[in-house]
PDB file of N, CA and C in Angstrom:
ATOM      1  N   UNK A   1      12.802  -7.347  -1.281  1.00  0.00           N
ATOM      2  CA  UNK A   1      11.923  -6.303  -1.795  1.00  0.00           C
ATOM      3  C   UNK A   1      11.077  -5.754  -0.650  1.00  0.00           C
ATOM      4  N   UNK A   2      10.739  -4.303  -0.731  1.00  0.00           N
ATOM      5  CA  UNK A   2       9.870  -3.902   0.312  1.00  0.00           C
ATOM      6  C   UNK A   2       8.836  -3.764   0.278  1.00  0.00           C
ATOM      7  N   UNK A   3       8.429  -3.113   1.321  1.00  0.00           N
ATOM      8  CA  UNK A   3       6.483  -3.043   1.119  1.00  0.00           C
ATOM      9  C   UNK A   3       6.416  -1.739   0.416  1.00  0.00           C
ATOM     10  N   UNK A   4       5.391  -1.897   0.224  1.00  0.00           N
ATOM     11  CA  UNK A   4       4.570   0.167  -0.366  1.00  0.00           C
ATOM     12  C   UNK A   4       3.619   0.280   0.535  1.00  0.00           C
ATOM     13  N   UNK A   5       3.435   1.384   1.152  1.00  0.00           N
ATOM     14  CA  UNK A   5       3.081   2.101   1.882  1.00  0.00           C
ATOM     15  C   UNK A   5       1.776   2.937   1.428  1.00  0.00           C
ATOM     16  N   UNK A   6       0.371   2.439   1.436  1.00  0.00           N
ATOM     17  CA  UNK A   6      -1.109   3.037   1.307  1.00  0.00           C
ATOM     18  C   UNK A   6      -1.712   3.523   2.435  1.00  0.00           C
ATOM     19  N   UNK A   7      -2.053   4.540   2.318  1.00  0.00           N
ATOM     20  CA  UNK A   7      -2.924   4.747   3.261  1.00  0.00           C
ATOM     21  C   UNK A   7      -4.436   5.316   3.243  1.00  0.00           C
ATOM     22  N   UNK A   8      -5.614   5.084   4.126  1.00  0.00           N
ATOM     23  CA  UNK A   8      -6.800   5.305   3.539  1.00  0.00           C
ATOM     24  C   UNK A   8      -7.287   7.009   3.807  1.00  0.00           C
ATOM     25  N   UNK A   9      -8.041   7.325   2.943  1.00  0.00           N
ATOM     26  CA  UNK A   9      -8.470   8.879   2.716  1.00  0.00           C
ATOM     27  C   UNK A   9      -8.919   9.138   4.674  1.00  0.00           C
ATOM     28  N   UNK A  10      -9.828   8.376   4.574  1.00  0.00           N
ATOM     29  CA  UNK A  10     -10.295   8.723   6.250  1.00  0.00           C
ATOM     30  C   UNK A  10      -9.226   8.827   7.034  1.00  0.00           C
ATOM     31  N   UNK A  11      -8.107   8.045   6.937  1.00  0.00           N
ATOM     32  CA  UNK A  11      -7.203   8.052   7.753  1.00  0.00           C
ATOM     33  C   UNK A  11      -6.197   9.341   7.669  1.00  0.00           C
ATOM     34  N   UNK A  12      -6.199   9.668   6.072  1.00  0.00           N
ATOM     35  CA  UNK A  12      -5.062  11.218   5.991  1.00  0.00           C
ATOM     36  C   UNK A  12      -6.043  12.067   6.529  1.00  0.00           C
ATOM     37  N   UNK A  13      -7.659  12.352   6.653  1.00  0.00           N
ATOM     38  CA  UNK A  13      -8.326  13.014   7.125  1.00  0.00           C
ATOM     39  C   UNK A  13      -8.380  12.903   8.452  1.00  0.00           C
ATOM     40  N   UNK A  14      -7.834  12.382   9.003  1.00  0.00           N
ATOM     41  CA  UNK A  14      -7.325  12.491  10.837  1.00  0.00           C
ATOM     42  C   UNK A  14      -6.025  12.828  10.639  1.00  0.00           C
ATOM     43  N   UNK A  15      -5.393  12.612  10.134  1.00  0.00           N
ATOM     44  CA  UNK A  15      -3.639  12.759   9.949  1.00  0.00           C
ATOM     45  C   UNK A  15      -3.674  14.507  10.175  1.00  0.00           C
ATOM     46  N   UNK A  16      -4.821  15.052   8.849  1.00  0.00           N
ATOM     47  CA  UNK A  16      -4.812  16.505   8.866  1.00  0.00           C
ATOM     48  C   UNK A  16      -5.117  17.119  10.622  1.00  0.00           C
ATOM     49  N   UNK A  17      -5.702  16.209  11.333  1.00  0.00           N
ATOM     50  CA  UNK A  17      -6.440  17.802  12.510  1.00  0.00           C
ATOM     51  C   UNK A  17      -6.279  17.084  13.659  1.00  0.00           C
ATOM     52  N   UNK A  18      -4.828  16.945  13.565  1.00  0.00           N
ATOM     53  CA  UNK A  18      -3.731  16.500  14.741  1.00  0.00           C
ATOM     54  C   UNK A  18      -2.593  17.333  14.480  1.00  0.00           C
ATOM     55  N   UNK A  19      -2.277  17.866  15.708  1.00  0.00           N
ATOM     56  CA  UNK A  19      -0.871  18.625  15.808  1.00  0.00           C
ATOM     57  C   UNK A  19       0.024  18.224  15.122  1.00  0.00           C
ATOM     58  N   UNK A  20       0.928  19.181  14.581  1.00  0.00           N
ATOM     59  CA  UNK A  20       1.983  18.896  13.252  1.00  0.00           C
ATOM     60  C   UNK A  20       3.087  17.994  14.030  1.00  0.00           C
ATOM     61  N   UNK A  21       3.016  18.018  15.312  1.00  0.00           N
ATOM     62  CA  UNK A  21       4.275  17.514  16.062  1.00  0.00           C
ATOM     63  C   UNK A  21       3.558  15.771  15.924  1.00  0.00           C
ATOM     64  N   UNK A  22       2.690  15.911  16.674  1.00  0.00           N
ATOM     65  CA  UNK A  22       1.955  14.421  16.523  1.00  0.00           C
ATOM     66  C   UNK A  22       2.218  13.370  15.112  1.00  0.00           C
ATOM     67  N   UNK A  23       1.134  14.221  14.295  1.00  0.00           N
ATOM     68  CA  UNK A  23       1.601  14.160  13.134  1.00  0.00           C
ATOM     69  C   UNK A  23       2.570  13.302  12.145  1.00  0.00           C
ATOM     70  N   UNK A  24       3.844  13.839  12.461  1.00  0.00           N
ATOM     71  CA  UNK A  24       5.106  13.943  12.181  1.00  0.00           C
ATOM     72  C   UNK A  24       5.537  12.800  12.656  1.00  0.00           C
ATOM     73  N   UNK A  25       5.293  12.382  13.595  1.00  0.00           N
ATOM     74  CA  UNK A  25       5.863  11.652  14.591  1.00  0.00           C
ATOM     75  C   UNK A  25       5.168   9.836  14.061  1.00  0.00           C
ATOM     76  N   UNK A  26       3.536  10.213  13.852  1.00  0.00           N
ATOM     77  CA  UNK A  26       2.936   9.114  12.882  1.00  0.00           C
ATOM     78  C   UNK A  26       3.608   8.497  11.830  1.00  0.00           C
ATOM     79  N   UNK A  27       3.651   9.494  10.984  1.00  0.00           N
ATOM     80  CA  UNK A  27       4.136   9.315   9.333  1.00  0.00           C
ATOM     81  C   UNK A  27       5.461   8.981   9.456  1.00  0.00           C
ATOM     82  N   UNK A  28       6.132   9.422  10.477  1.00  0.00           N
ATOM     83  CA  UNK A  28       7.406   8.485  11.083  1.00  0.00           C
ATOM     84  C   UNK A  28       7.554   7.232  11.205  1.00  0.00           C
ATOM     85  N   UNK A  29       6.795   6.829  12.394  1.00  0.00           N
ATOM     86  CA  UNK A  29       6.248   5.215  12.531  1.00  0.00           C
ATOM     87  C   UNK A  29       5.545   4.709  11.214  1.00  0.00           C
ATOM     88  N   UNK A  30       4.898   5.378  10.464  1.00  0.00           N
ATOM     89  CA  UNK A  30       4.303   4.521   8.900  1.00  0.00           C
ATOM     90  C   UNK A  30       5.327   4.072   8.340  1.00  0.00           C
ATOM     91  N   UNK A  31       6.340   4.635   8.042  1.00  0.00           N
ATOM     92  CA  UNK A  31       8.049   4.800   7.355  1.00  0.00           C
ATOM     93  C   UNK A  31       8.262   3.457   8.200  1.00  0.00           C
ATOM     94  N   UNK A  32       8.273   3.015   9.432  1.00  0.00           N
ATOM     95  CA  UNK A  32       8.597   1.514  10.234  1.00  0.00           C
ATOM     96  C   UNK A  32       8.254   0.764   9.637  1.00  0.00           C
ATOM     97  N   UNK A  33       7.058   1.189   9.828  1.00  0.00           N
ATOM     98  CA  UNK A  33       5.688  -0.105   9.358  1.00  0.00           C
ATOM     99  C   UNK A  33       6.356  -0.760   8.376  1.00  0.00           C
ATOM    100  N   UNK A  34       6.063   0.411   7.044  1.00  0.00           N
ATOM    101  CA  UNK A  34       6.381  -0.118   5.819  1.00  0.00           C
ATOM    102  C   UNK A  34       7.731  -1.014   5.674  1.00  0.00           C
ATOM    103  N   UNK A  35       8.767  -0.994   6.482  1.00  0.00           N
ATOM    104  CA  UNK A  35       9.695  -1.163   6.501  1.00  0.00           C
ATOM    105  C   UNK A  35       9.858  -3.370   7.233  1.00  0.00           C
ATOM    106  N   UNK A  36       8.735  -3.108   8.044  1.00  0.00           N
ATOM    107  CA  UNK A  36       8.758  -4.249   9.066  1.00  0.00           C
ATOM    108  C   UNK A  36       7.364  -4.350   9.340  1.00  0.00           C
ATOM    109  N   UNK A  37       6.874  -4.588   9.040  1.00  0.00           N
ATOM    110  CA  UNK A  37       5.199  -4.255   9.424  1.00  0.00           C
ATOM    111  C   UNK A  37       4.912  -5.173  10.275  1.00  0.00           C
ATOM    112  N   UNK A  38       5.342  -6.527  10.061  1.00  0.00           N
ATOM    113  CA  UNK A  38       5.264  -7.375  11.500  1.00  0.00           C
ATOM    114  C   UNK A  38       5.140  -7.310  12.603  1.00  0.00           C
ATOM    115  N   UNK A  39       6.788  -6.348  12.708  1.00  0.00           N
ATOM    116  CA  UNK A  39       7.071  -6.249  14.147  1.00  0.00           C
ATOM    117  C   UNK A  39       6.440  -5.272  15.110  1.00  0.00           C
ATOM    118  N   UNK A  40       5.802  -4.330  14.411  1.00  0.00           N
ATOM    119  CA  UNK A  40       5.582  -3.045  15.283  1.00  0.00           C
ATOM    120  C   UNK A  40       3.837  -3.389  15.508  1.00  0.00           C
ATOM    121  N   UNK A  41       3.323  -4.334  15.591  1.00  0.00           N
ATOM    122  CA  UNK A  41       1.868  -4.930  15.535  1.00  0.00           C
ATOM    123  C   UNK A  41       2.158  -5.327  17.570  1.00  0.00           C
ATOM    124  N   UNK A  42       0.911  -4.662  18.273  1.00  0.00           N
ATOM    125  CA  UNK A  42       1.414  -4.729  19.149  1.00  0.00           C
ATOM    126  C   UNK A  42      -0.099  -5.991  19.462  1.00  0.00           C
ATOM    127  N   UNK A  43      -1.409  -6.295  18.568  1.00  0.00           N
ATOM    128  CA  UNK A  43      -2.460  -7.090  19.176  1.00  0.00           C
ATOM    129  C   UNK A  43      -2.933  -6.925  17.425  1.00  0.00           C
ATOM    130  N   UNK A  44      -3.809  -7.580  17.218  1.00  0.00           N
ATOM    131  CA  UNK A  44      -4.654  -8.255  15.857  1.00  0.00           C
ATOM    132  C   UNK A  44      -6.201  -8.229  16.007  1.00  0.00           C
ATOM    133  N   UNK A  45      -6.872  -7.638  15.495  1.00  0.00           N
ATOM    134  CA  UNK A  45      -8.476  -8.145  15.262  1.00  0.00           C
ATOM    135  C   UNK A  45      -8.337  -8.850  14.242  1.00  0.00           C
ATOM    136  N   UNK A  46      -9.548  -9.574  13.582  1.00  0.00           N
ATOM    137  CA  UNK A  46     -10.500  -9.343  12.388  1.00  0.00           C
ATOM    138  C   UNK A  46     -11.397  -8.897  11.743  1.00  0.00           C
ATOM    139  N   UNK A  47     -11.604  -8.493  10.468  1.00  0.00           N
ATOM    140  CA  UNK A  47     -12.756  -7.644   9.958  1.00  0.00           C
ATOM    141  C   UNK A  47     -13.706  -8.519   9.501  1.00  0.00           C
ATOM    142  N   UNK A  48     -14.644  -7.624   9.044  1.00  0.00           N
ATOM    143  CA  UNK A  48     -15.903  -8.646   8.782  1.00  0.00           C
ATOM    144  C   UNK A  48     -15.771  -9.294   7.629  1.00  0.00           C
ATOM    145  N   UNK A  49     -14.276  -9.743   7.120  1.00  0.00           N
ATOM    146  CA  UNK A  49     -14.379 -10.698   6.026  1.00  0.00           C
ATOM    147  C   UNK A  49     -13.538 -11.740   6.571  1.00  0.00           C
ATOM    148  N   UNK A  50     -12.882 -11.406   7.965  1.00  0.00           N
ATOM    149  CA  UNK A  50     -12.175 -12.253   8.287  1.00  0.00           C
ATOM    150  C   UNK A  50     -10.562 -11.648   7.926  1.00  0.00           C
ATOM    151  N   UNK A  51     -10.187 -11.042   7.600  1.00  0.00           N
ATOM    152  CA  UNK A  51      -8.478 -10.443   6.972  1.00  0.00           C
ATOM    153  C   UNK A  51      -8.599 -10.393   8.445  1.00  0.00           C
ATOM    154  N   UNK A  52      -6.823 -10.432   8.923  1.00  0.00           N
ATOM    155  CA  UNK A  52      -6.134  -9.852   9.982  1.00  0.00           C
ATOM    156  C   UNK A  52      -6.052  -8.765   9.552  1.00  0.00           C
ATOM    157  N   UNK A  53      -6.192  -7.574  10.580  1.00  0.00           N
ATOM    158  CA  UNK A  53      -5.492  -6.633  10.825  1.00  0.00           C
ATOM    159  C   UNK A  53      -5.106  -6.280  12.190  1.00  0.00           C
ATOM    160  N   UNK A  54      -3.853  -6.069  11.560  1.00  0.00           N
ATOM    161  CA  UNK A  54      -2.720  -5.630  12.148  1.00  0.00           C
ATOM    162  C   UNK A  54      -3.116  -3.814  13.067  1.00  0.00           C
ATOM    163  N   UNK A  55      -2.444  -4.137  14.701  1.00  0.00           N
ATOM    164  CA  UNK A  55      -2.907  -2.915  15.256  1.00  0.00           C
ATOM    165  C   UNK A  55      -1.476  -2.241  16.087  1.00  0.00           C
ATOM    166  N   UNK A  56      -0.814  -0.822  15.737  1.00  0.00           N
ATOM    167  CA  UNK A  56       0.065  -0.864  16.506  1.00  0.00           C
ATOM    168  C   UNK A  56      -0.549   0.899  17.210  1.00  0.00           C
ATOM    169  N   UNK A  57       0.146   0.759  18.689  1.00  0.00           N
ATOM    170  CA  UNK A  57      -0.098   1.751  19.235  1.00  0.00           C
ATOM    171  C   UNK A  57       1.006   2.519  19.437  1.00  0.00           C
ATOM    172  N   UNK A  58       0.787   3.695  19.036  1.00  0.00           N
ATOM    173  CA  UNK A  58       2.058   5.500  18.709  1.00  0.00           C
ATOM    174  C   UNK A  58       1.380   5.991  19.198  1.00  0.00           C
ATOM    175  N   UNK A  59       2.222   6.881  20.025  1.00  0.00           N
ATOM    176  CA  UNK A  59       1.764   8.201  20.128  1.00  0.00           C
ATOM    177  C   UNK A  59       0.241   8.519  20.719  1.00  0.00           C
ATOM    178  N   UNK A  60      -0.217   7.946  21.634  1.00  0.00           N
ATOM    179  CA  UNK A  60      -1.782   7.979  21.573  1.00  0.00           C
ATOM    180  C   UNK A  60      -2.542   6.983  20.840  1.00  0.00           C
ATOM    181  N   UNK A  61      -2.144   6.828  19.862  1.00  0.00           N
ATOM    182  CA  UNK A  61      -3.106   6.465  18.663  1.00  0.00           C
ATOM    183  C   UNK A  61      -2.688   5.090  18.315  1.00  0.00           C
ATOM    184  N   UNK A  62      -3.828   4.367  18.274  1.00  0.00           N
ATOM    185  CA  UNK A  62      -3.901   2.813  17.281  1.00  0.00           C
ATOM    186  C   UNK A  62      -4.084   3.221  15.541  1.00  0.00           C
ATOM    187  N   UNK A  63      -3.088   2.410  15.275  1.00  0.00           N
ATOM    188  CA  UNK A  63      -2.958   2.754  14.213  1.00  0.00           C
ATOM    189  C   UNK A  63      -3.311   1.164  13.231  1.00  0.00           C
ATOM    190  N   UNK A  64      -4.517   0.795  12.570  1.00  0.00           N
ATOM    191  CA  UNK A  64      -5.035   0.051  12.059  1.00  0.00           C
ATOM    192  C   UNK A  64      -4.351  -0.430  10.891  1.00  0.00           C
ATOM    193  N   UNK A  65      -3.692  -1.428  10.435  1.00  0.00           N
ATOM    194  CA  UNK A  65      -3.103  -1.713   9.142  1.00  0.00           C
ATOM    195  C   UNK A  65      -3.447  -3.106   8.358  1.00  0.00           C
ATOM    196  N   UNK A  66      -3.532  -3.386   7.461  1.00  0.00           N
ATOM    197  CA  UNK A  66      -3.205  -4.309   7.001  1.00  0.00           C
ATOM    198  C   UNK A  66      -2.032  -4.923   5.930  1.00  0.00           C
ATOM    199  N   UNK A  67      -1.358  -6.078   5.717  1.00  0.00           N
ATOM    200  CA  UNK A  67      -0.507  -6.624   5.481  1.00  0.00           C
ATOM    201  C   UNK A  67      -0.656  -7.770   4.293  1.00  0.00           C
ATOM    202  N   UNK A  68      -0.700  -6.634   2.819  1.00  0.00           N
ATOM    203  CA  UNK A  68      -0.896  -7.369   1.763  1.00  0.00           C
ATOM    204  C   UNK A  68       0.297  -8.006   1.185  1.00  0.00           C
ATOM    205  N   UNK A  69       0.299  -9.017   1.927  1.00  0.00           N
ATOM    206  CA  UNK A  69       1.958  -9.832   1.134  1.00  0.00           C
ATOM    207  C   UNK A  69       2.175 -10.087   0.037  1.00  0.00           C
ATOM    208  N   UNK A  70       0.896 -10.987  -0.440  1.00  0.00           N
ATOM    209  CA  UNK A  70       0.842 -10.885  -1.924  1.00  0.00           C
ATOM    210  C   UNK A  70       1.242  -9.580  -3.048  1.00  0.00           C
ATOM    211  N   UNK A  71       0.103  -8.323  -2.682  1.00  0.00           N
ATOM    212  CA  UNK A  71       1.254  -7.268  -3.556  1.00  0.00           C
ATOM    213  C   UNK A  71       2.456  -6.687  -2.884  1.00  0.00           C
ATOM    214  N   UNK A  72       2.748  -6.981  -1.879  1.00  0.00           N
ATOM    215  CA  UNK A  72       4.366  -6.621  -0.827  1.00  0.00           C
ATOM    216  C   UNK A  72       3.063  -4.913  -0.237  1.00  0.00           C
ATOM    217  N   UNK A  73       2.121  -4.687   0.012  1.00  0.00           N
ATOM    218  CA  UNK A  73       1.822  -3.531   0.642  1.00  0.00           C
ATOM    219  C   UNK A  73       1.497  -3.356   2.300  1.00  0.00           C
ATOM    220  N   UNK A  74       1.315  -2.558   2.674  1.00  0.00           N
ATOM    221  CA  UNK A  74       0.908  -2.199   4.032  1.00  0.00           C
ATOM    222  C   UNK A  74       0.359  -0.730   3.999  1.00  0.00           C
ATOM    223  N   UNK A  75      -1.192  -1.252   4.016  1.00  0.00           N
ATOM    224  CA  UNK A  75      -2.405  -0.579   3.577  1.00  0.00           C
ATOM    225  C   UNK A  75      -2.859   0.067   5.498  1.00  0.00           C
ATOM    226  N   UNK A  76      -2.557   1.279   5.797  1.00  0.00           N
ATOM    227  CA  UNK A  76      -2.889   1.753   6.334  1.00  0.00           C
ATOM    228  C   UNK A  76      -4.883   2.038   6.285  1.00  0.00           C
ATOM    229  N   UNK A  77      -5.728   1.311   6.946  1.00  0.00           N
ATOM    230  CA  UNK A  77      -6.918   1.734   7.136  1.00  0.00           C
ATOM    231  C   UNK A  77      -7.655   2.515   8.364  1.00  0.00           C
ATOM    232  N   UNK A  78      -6.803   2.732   8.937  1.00  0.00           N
ATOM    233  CA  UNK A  78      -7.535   4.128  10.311  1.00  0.00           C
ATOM    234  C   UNK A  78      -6.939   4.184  11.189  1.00  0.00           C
ATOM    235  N   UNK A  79      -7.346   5.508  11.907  1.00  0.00           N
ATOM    236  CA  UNK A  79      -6.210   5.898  12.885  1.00  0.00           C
ATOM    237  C   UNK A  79      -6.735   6.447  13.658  1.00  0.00           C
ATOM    238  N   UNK A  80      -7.094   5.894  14.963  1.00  0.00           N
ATOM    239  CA  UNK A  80      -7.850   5.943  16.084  1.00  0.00           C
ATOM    240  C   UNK A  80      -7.473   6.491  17.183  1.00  0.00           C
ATOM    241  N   UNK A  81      -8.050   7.240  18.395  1.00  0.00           N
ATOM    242  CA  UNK A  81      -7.475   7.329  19.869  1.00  0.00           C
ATOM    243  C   UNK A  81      -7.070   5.981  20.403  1.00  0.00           C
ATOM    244  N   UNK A  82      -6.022   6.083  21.237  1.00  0.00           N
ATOM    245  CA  UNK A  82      -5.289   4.541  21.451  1.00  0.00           C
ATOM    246  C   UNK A  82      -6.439   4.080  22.900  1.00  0.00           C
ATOM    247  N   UNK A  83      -7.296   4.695  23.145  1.00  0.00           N
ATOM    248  CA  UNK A  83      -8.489   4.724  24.070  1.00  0.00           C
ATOM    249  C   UNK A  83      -9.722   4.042  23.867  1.00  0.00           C
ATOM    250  N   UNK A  84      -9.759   3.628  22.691  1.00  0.00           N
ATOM    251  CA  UNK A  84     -11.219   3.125  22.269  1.00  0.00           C
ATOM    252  C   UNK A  84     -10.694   1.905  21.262  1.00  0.00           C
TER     253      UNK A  84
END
């Protein structure tokens, strides 16, 4: 069974006011994610509850996820310059 694929409002609100090529190229790699979410994790923080999240870098951009096994999801939470 696969994952489902969420992603957070803040995060489609950067998705919007990035070049359509960029873009494109993201929601591409999300389509991975969802697919393997493991593998494309290139380093890990934690948040302030302690959850891993999962960090992969595209295109410029870190792309923040987390990896709800329990409901099979991969909850996209932000999408950053791969710079900071």
């Amino acid at each position: 069974m696969g994952y489902r694929l969420l992603v957070d409002l803040e995060a489609i609100a950067v998705l919007d006011v990035i070049p359509k090529r960029v873009r494109t190229r993201l929601v591409e790699h999300f389509i991975r994610l969802r697919s393997s979410p493991d593998r494309y994790s290139d380093y890990h923080e934690h948040d302030r509850t302690g959850r891993c999240v999962e960090i992969s870098v595209f295109a410029g951009h870190s792309i923040h996820y987390w990896i709800d096994f329990a409901d099979r999801h991969v909850k996209v939470l932000a999408i950053k310059p791969a710079d900071r």
